[in-house]
PDB file of N, CA and C in Angstrom:
ATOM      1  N   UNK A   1     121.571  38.812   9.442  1.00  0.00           N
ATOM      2  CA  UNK A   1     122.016  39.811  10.368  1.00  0.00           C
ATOM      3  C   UNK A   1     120.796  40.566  10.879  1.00  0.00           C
ATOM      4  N   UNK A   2     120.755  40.913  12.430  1.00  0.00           N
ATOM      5  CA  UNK A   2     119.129  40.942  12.690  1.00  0.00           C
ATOM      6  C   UNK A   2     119.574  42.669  13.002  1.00  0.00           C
ATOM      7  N   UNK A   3     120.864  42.896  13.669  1.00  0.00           N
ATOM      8  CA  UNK A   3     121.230  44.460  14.049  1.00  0.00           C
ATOM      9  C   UNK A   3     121.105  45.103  12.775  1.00  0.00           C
ATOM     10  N   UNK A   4     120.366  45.963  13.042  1.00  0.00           N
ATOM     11  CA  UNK A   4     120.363  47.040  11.939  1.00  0.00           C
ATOM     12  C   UNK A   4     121.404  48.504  11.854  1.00  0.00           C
ATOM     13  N   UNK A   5     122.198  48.033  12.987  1.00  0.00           N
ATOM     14  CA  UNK A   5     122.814  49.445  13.204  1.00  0.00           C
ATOM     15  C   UNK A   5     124.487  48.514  12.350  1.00  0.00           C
ATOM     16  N   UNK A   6     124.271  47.422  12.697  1.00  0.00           N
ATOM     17  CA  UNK A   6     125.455  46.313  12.081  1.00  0.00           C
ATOM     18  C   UNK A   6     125.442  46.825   9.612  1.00  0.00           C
ATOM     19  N   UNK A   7     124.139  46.239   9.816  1.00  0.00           N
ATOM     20  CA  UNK A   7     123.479  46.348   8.652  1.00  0.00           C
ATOM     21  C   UNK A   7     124.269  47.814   8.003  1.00  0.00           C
ATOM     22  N   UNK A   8     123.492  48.835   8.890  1.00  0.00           N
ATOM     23  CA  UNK A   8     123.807  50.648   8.088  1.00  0.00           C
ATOM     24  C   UNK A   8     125.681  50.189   8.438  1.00  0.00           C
ATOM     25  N   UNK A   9     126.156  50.209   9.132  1.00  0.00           N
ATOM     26  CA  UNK A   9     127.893  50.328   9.584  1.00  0.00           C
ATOM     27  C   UNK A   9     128.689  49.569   7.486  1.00  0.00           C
ATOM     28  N   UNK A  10     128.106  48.011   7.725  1.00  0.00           N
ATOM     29  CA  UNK A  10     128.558  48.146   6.549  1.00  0.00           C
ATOM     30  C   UNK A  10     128.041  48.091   5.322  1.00  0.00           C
ATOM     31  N   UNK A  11     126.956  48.246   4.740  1.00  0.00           N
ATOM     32  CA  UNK A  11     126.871  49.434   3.752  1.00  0.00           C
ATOM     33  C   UNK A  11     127.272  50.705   3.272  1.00  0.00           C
ATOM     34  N   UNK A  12     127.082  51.886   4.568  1.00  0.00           N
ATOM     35  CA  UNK A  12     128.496  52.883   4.318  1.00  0.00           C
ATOM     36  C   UNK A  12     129.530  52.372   4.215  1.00  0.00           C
ATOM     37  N   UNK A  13     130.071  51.583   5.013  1.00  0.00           N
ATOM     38  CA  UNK A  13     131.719  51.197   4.983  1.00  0.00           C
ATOM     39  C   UNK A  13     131.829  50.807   3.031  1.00  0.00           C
ATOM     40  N   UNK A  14     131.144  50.043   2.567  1.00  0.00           N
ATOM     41  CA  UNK A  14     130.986  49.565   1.018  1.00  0.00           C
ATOM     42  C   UNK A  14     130.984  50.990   0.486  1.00  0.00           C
ATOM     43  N   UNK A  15     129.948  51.777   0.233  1.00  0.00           N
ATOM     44  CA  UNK A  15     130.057  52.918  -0.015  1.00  0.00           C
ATOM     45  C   UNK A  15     131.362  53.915   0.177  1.00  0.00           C
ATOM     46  N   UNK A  16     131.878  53.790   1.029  1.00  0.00           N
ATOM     47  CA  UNK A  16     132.732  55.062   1.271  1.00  0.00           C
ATOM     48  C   UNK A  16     134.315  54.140   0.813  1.00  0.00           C
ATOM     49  N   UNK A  17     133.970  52.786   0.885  1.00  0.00           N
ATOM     50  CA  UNK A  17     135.315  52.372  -0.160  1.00  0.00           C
ATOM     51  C   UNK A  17     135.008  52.366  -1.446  1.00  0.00           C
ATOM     52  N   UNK A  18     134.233  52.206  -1.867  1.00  0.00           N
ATOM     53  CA  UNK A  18     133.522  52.051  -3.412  1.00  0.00           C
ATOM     54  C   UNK A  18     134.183  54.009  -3.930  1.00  0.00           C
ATOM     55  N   UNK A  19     133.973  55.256  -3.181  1.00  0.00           N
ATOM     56  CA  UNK A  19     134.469  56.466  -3.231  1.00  0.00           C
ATOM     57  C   UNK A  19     136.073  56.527  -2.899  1.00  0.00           C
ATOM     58  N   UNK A  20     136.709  55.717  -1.858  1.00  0.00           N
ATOM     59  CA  UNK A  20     138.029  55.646  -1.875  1.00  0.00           C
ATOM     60  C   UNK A  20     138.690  55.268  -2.930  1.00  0.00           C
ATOM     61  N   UNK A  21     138.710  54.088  -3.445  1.00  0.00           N
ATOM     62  CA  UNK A  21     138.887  53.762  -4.523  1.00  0.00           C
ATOM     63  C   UNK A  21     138.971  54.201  -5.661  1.00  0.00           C
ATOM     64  N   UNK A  22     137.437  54.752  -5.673  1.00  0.00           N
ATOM     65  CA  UNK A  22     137.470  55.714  -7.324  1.00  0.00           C
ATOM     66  C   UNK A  22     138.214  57.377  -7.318  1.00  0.00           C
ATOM     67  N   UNK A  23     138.400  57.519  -6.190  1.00  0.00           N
ATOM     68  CA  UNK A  23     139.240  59.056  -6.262  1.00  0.00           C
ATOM     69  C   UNK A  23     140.312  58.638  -5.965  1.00  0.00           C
ATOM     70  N   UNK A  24     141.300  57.478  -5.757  1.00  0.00           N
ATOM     71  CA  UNK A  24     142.422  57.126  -5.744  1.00  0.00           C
ATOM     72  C   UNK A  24     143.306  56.808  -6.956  1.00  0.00           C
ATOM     73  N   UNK A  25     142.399  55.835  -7.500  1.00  0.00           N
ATOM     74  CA  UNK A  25     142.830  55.588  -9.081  1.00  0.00           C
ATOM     75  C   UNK A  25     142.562  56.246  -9.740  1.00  0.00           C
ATOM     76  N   UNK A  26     142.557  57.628  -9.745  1.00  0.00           N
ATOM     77  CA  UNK A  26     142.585  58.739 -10.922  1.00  0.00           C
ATOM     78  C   UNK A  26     144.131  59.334 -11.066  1.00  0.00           C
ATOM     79  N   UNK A  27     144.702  59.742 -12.285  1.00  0.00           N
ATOM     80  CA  UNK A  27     145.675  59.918 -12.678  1.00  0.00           C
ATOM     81  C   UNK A  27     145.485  61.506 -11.893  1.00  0.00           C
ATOM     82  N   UNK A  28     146.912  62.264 -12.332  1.00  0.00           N
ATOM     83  CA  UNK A  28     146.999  63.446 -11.978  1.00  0.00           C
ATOM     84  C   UNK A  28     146.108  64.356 -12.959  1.00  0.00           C
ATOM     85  N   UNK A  29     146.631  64.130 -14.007  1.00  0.00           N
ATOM     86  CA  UNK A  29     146.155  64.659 -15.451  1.00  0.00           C
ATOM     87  C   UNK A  29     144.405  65.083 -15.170  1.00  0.00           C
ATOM     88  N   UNK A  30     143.729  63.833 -14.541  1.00  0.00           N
ATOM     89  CA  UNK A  30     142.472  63.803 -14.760  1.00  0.00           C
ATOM     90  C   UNK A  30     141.813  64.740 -13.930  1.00  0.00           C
ATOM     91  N   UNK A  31     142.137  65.480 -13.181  1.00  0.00           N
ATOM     92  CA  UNK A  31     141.825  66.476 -11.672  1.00  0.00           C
ATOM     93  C   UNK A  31     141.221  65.560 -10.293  1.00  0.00           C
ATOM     94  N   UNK A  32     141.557  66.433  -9.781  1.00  0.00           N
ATOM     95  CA  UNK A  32     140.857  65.805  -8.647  1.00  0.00           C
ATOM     96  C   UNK A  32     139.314  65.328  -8.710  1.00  0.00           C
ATOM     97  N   UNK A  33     139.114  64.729  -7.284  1.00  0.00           N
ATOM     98  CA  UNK A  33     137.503  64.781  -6.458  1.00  0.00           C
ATOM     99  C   UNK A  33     137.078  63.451  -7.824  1.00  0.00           C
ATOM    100  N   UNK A  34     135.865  63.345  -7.056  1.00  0.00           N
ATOM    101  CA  UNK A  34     135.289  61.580  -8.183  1.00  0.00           C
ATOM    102  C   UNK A  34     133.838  62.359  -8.510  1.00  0.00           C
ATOM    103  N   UNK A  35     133.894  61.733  -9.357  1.00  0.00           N
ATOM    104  CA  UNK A  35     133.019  61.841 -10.238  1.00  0.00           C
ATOM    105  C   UNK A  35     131.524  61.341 -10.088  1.00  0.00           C
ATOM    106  N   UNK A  36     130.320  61.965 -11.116  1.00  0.00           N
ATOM    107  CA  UNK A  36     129.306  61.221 -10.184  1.00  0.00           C
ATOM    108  C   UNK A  36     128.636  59.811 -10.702  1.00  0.00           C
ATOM    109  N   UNK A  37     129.568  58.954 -11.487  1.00  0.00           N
ATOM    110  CA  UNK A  37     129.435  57.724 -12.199  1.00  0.00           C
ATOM    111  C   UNK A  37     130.487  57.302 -10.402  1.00  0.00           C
ATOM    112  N   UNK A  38     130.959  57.570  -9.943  1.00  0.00           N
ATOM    113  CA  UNK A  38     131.319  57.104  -9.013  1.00  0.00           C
ATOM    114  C   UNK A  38     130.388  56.658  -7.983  1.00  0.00           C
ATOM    115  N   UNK A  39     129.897  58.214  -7.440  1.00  0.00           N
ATOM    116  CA  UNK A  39     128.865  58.208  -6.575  1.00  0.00           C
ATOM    117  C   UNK A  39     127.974  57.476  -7.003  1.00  0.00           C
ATOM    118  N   UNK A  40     127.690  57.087  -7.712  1.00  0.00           N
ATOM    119  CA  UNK A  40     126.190  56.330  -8.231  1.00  0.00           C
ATOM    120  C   UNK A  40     126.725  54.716  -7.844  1.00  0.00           C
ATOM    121  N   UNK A  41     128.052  54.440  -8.557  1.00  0.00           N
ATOM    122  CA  UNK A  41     128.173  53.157  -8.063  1.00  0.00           C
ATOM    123  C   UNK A  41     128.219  53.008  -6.696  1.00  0.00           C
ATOM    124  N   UNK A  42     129.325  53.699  -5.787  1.00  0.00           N
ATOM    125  CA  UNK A  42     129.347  53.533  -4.347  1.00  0.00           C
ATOM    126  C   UNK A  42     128.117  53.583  -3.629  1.00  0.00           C
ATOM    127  N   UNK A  43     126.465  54.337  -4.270  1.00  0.00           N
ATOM    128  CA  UNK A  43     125.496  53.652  -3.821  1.00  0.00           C
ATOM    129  C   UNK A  43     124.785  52.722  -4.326  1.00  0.00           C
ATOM    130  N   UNK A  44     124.904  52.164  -5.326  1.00  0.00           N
ATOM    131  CA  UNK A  44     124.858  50.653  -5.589  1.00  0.00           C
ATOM    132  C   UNK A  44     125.159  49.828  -4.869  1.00  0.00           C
ATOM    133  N   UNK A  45     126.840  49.853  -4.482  1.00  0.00           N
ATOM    134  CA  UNK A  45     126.921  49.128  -3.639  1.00  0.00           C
ATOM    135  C   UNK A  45     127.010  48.844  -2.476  1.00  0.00           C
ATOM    136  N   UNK A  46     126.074  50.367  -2.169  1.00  0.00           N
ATOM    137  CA  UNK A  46     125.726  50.193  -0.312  1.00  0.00           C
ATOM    138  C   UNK A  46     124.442  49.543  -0.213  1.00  0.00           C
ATOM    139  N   UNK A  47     123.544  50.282  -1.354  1.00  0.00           N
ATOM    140  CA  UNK A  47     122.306  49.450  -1.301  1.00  0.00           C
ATOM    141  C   UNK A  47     122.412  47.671  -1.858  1.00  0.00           C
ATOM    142  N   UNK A  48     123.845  47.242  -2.474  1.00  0.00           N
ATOM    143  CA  UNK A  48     123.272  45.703  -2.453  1.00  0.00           C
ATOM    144  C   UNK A  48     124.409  45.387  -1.196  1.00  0.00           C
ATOM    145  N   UNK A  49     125.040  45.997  -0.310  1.00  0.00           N
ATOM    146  CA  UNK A  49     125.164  44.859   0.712  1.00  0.00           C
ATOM    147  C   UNK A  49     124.319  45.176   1.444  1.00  0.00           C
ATOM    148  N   UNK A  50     122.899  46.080   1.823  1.00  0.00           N
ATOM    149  CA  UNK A  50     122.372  46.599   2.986  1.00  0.00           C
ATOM    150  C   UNK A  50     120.879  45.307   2.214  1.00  0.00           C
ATOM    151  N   UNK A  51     121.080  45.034   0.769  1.00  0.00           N
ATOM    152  CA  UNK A  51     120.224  43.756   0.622  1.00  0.00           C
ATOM    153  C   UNK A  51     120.796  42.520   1.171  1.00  0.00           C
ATOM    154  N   UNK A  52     122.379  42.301   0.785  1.00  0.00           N
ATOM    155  CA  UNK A  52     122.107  40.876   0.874  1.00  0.00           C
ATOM    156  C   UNK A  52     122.605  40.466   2.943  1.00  0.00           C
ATOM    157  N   UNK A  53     122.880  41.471   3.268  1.00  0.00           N
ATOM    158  CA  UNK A  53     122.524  41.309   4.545  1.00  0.00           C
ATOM    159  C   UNK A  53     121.455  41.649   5.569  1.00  0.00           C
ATOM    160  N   UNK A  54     120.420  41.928   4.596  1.00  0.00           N
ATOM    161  CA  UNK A  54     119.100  41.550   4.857  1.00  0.00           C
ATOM    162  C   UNK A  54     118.442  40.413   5.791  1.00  0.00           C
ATOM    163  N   UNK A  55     117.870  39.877   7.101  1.00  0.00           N
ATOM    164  CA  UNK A  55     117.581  38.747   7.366  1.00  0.00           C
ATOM    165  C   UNK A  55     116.535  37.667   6.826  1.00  0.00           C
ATOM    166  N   UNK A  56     116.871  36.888   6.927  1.00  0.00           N
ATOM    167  CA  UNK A  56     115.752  35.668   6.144  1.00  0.00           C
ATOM    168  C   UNK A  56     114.474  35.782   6.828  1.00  0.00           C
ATOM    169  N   UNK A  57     113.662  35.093   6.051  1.00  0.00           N
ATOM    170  CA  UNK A  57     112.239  34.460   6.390  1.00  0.00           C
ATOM    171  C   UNK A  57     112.202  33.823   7.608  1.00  0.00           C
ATOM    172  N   UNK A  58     113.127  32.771   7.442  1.00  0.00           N
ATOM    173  CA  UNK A  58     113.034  31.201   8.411  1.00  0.00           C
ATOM    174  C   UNK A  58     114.285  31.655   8.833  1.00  0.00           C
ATOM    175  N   UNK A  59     113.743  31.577  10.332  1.00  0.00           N
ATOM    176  CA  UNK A  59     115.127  31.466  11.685  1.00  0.00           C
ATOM    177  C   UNK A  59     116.315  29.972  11.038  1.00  0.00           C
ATOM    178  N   UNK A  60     117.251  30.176  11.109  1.00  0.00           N
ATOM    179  CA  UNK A  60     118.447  29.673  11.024  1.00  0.00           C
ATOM    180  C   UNK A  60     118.030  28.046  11.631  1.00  0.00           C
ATOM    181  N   UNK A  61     118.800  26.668  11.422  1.00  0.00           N
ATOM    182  CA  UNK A  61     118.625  25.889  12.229  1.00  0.00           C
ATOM    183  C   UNK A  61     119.772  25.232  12.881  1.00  0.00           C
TER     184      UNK A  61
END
Protein backbone atom coordinates (compact mmCIF):
# COMPACT_ATOMS: atom_id res chain seq x y z
CA UNK A 1 0.00 0.00 0.00
CA UNK A 2 1.93 3.11 -1.26
CA UNK A 3 -1.03 5.89 0.21
CA UNK A 4 -0.09 6.77 3.40
CA UNK A 5 -3.17 8.57 4.25
CA UNK A 6 -4.84 4.78 3.28
CA UNK A 7 -2.06 3.33 5.70
CA UNK A 8 -2.96 6.05 8.97
CA UNK A 9 -7.18 5.49 8.01
CA UNK A 10 -6.63 1.84 8.92
CA UNK A 11 -4.51 1.61 11.71
CA UNK A 12 -6.79 4.00 13.69
CA UNK A 13 -9.74 2.18 12.38
CA UNK A 14 -7.71 -1.20 14.22
CA UNK A 15 -7.13 0.93 17.10
CA UNK A 16 -10.38 2.47 17.79
CA UNK A 17 -11.99 -1.16 17.33
CA UNK A 18 -9.37 -2.82 19.40
CA UNK A 19 -11.08 0.25 22.24
CA UNK A 20 -14.67 -0.61 21.01
CA UNK A 21 -14.46 -3.86 21.84
CA UNK A 22 -12.71 -3.69 25.09
CA UNK A 23 -15.24 -1.12 26.64
CA UNK A 24 -18.07 -3.19 25.28
CA UNK A 25 -17.31 -6.46 26.82
CA UNK A 26 -17.13 -5.19 30.24
CA UNK A 27 -19.80 -6.32 32.61
CA UNK A 28 -21.85 -3.70 34.51
CA UNK A 29 -20.33 -4.65 37.84
CA UNK A 30 -16.87 -3.75 36.42
CA UNK A 31 -17.54 0.28 35.80
CA UNK A 32 -17.31 1.91 33.00
CA UNK A 33 -14.53 3.50 30.38
CA UNK A 34 -11.42 0.77 29.38
CA UNK A 35 -8.77 0.41 30.89
CA UNK A 36 -5.15 1.11 30.10
CA UNK A 37 -4.14 -2.73 29.34
CA UNK A 38 -6.66 -1.82 26.71
CA UNK A 39 -5.17 1.21 25.38
CA UNK A 40 -1.87 -0.37 25.15
CA UNK A 41 -3.25 -3.20 23.13
CA UNK A 42 -5.42 -1.03 20.69
CA UNK A 43 -1.92 0.54 20.03
CA UNK A 44 -0.33 -2.54 19.33
CA UNK A 45 -2.54 -3.11 17.06
CA UNK A 46 -2.47 0.05 15.15
CA UNK A 47 1.16 -0.06 15.09
CA UNK A 48 1.19 -3.81 13.59
CA UNK A 49 -1.30 -3.08 10.84
CA UNK A 50 0.45 0.42 10.02
CA UNK A 51 3.61 -2.46 9.73
CA UNK A 52 2.25 -4.99 7.83
CA UNK A 53 0.80 -2.58 5.40
CA UNK A 54 3.93 -1.17 5.01
CA UNK A 55 5.19 -1.26 1.15
CA UNK A 56 7.78 -3.71 -0.11
CA UNK A 57 11.25 -3.39 -1.41
CA UNK A 58 10.52 -4.80 -4.98
CA UNK A 59 7.62 -3.26 -7.08
CA UNK A 60 4.96 -5.98 -7.45
CA UNK A 61 5.12 -8.09 -10.82
Amino acid sequence: MKDRGMRTFLAVLAGLAVIYFGATGRSAEEGGGISGGVVLLALAAALLVWHLTKPGDKPAK
